[in-house]
PDB file of N, CA and C in Angstrom:
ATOM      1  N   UNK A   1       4.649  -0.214 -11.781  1.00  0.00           N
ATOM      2  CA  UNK A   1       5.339  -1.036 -10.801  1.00  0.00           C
ATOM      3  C   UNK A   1       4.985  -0.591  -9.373  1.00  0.00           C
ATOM      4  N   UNK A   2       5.081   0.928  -9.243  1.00  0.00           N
ATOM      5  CA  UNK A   2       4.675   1.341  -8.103  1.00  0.00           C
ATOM      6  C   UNK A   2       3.460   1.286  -7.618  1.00  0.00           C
ATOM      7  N   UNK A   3       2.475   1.175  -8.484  1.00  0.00           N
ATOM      8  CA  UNK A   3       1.091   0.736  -8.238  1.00  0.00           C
ATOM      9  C   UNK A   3       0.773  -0.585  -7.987  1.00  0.00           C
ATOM     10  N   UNK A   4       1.376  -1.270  -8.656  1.00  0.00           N
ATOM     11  CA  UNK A   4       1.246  -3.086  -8.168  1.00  0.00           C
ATOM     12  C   UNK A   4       1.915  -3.348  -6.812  1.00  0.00           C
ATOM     13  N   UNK A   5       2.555  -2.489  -6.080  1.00  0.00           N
ATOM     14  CA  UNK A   5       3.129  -2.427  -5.015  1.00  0.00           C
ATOM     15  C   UNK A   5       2.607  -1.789  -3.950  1.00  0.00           C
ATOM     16  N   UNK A   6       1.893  -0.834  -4.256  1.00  0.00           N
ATOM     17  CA  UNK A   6       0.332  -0.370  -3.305  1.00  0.00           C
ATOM     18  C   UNK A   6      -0.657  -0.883  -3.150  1.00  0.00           C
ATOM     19  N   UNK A   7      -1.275  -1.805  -4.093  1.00  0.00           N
ATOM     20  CA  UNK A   7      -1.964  -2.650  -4.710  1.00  0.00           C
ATOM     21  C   UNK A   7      -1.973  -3.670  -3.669  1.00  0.00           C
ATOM     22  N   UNK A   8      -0.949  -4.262  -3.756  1.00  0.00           N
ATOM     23  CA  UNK A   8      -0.682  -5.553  -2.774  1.00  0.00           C
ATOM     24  C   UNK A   8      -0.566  -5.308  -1.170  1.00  0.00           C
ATOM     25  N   UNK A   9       0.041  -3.888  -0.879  1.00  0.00           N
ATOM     26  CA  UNK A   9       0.240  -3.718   0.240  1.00  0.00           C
ATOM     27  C   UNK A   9      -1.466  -3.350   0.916  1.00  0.00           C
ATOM     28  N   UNK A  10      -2.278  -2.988  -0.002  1.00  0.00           N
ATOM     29  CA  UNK A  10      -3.745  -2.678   0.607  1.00  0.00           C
ATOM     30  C   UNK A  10      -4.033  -3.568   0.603  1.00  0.00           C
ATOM     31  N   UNK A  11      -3.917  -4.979   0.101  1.00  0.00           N
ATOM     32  CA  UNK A  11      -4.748  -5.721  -0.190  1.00  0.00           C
ATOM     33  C   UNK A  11      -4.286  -7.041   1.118  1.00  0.00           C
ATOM     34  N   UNK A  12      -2.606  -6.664   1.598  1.00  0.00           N
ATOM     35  CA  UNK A  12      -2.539  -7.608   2.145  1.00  0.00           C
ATOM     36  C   UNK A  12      -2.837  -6.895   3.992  1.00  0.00           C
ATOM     37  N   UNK A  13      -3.052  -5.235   3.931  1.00  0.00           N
ATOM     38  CA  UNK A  13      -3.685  -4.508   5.049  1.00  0.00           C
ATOM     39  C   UNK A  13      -4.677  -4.805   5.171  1.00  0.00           C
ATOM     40  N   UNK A  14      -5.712  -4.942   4.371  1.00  0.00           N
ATOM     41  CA  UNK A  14      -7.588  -5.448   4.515  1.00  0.00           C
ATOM     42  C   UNK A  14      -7.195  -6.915   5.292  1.00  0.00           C
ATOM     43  N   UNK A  15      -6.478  -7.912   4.638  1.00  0.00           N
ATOM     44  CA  UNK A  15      -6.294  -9.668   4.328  1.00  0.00           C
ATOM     45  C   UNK A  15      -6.285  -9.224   6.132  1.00  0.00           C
ATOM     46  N   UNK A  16      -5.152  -8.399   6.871  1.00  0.00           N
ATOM     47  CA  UNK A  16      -4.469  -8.482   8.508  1.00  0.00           C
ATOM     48  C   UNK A  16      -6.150  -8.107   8.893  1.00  0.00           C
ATOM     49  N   UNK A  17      -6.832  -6.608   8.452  1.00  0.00           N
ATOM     50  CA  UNK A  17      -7.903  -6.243   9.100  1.00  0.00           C
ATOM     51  C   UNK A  17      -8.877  -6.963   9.319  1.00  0.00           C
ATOM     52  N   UNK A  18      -9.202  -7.972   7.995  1.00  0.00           N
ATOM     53  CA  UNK A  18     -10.571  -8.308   8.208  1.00  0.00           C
ATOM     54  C   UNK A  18     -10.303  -9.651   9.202  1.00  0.00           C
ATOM     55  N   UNK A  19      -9.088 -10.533   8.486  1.00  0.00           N
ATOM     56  CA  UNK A  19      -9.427 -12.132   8.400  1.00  0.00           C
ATOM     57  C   UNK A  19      -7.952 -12.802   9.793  1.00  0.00           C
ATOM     58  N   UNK A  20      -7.134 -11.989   9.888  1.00  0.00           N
ATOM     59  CA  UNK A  20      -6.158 -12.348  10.976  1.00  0.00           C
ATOM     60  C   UNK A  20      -5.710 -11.851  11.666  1.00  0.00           C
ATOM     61  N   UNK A  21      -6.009 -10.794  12.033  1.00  0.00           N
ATOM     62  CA  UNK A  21      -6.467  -9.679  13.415  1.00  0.00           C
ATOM     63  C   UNK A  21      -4.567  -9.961  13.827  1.00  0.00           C
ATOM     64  N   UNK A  22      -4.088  -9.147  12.742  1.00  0.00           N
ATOM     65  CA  UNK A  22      -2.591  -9.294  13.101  1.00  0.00           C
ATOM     66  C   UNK A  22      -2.081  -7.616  14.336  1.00  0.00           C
ATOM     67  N   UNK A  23      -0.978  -7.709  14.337  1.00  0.00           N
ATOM     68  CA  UNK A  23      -0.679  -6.872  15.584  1.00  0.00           C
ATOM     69  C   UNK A  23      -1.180  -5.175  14.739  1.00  0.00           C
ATOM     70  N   UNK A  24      -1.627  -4.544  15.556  1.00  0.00           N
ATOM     71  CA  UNK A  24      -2.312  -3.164  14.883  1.00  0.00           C
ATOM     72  C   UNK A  24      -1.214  -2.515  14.361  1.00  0.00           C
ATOM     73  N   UNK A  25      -0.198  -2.317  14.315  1.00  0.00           N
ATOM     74  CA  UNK A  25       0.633  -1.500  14.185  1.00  0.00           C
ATOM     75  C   UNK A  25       1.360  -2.363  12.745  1.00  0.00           C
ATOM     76  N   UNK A  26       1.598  -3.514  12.699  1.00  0.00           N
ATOM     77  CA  UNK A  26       2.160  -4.122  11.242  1.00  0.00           C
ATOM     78  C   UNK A  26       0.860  -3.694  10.416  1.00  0.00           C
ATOM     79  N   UNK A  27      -0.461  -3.610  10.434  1.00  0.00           N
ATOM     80  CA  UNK A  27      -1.397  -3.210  10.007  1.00  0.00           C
ATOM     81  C   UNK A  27      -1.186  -1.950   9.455  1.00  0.00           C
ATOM     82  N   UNK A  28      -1.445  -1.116  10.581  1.00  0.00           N
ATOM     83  CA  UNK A  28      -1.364   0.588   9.696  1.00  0.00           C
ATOM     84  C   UNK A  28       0.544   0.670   9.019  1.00  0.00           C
ATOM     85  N   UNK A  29       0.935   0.197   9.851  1.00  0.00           N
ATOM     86  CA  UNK A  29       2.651   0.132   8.855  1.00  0.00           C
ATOM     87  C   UNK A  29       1.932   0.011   7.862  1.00  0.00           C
ATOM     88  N   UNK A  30       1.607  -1.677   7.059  1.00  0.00           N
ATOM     89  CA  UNK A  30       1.496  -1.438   5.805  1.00  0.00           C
ATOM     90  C   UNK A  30       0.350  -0.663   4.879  1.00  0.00           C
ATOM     91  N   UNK A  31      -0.363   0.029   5.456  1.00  0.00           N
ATOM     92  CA  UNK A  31      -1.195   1.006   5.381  1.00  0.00           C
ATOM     93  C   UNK A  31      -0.804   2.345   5.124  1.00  0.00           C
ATOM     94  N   UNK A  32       0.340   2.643   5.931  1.00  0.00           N
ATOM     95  CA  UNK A  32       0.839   3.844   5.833  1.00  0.00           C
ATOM     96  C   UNK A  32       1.904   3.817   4.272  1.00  0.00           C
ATOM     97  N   UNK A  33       2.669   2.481   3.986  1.00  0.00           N
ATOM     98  CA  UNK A  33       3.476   2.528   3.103  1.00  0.00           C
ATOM     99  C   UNK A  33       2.538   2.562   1.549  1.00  0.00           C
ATOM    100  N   UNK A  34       1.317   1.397   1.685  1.00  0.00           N
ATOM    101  CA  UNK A  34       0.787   2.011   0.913  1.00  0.00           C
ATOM    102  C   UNK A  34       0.407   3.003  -0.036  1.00  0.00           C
ATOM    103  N   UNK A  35      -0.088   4.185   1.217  1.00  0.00           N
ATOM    104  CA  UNK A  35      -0.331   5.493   0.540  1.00  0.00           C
ATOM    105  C   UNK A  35       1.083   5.965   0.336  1.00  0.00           C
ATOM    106  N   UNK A  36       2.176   6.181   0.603  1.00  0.00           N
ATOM    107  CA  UNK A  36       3.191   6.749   0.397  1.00  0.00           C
ATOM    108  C   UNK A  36       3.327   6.225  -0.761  1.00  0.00           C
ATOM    109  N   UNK A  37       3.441   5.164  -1.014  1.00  0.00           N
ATOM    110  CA  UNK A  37       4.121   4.437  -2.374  1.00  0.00           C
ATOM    111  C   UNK A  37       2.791   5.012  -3.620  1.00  0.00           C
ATOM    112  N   UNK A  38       1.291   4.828  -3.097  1.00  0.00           N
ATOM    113  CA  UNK A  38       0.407   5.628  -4.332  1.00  0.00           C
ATOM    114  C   UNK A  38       0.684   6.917  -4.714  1.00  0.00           C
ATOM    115  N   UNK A  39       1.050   7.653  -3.390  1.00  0.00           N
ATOM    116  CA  UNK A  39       1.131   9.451  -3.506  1.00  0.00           C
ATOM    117  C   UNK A  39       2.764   9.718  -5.092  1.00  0.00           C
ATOM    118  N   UNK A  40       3.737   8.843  -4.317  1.00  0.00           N
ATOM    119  CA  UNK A  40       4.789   8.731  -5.330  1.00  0.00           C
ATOM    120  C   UNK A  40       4.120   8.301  -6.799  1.00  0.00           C
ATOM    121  N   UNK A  41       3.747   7.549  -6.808  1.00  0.00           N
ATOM    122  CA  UNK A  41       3.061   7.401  -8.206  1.00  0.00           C
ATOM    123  C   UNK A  41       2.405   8.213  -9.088  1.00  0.00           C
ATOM    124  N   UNK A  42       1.610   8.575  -8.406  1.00  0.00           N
ATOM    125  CA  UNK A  42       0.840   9.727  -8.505  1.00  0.00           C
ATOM    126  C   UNK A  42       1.028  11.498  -8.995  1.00  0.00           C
ATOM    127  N   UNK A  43       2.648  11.399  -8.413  1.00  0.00           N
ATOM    128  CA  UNK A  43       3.327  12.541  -8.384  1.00  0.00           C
ATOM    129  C   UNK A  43       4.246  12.499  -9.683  1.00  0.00           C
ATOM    130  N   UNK A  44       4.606  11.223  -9.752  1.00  0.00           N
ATOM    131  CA  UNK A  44       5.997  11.072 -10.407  1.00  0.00           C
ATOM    132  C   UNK A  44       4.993  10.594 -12.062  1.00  0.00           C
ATOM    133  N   UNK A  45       3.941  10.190 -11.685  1.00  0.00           N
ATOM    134  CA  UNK A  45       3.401   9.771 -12.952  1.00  0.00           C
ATOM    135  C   UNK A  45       3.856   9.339 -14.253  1.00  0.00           C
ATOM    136  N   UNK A  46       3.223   8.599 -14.857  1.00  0.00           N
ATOM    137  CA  UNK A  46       4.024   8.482 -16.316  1.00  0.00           C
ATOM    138  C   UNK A  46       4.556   9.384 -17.303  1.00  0.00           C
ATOM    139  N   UNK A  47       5.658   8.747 -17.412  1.00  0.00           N
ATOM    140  CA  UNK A  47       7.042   9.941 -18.201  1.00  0.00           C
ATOM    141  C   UNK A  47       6.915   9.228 -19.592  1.00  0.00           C
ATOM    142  N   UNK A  48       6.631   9.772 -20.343  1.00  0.00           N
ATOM    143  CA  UNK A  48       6.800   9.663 -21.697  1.00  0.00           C
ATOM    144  C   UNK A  48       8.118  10.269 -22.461  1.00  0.00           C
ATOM    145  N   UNK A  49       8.949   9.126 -23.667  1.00  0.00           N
ATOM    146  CA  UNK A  49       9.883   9.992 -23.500  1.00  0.00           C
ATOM    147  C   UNK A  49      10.026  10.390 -25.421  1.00  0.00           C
TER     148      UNK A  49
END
């Protein structure tokens, strides 16, 4: 879940970078949440129970 949610947030950071030159800062915002939300994933990884 947390990955489909990083996922989208990079994908809709490239969409501002490349194609609608949106304000720089909503840019790296969702850039920055991104990686936070992968690093959590990453950390918390799959729990098997």
């Amino acid at each position: 879940m947390l990955m489909t949610i990083a996922l989208i947030l990079l994908v809709l950071w490239a969409l501002g970078v490349f194609a609608f030159k949106v304000t720089a800062g909503v840019i790296h915002l969702l850039l920055i949440v991104a990686i936070v939300v992968g690093l959590i994933q990453l950390f918390r990884g799959r729990r098997t129970v």
